[in-house]
Protein backbone atom coordinates (compact mmCIF):
# COMPACT_ATOMS: atom_id res chain seq x y z
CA UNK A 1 0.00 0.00 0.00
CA UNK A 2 1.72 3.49 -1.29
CA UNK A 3 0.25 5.51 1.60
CA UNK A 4 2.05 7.84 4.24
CA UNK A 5 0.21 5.73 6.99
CA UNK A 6 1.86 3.05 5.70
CA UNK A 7 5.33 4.16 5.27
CA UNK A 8 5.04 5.67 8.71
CA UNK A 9 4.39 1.99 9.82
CA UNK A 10 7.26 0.37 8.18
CA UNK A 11 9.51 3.32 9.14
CA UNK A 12 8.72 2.50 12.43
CA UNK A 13 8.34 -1.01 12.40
CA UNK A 14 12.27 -1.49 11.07
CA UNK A 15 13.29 0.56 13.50
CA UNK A 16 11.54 -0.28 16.97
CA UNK A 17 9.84 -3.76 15.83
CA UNK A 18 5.89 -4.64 14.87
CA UNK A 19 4.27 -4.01 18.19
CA UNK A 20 5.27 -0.27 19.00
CA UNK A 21 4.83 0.56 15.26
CA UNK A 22 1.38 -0.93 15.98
CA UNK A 23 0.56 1.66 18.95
CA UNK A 24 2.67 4.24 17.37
CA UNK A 25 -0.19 3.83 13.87
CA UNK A 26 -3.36 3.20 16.40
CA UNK A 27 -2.51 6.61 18.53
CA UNK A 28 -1.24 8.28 15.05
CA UNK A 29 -5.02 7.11 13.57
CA UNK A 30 -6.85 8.60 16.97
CA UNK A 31 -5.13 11.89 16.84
CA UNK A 32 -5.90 12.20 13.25
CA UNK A 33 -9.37 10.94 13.50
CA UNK A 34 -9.72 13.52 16.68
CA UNK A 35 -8.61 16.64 14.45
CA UNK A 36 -11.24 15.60 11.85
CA UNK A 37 -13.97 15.01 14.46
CA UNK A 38 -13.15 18.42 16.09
CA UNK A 39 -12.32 20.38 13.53
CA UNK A 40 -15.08 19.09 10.37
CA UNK A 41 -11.75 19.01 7.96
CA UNK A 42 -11.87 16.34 5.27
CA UNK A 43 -8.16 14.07 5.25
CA UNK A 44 -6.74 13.65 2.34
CA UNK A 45 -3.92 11.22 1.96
CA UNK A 46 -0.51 12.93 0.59
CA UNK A 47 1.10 9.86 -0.97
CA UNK A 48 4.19 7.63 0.20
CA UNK A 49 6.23 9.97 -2.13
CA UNK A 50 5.24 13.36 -0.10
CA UNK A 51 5.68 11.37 3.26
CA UNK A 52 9.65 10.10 2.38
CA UNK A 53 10.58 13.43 1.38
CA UNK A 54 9.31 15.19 4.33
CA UNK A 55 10.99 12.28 6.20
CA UNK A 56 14.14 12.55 3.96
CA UNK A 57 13.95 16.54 4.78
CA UNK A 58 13.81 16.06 8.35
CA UNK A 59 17.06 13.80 8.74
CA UNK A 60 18.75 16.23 6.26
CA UNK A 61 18.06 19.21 8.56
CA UNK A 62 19.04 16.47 11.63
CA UNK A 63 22.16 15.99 10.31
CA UNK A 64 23.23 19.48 9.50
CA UNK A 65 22.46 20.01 13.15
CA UNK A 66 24.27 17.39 14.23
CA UNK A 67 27.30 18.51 12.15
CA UNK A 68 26.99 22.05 12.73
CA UNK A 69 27.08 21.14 17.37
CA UNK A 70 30.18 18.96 16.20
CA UNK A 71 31.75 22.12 13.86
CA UNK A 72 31.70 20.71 10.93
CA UNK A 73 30.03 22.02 7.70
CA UNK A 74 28.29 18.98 5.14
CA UNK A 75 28.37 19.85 1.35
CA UNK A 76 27.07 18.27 -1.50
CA UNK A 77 28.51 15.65 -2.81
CA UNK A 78 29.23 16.28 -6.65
CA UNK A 79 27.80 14.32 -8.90
């Protein structure tokens, strides 16, 4: 399934193993389900694509961080 749901999953599930990813989607599904309840929005799903590049954004911005605390600066790599 190319949803963001389920990328969240298996993002999760690799890392922490099958049950917490389960809690980690059920509590991610209430929240969401709250917001819509609350607020009368409509969801609409973004895609696996939109969800690994926000993802992919996230540990870029982590790592320049990380690099930056450690005084180093990261370049591009050249192609």
């Amino acid at each position: 399934v190319d949803k963001a749901l389920g990328g969240f999953y298996r993002r999760i599930k690799g890392r922490r193993g099958g049950l917490v990813a389960n809690l980690a989607l059920a509590r991610k599904l209430a929240e969401l389900f709250w917001r819509l309840m609350v607020h009368g929005i409509t969801y609409v799903e973004q895609g696996l694509k939109k969800y690994e590049e926000k993802v992919a954004q996230t540990e870029q911005r982590l790592l320049v961080r990380l690099a930056s605390k450690h005084g180093m600066v990261l370049r591009p790599q050249a192609p």
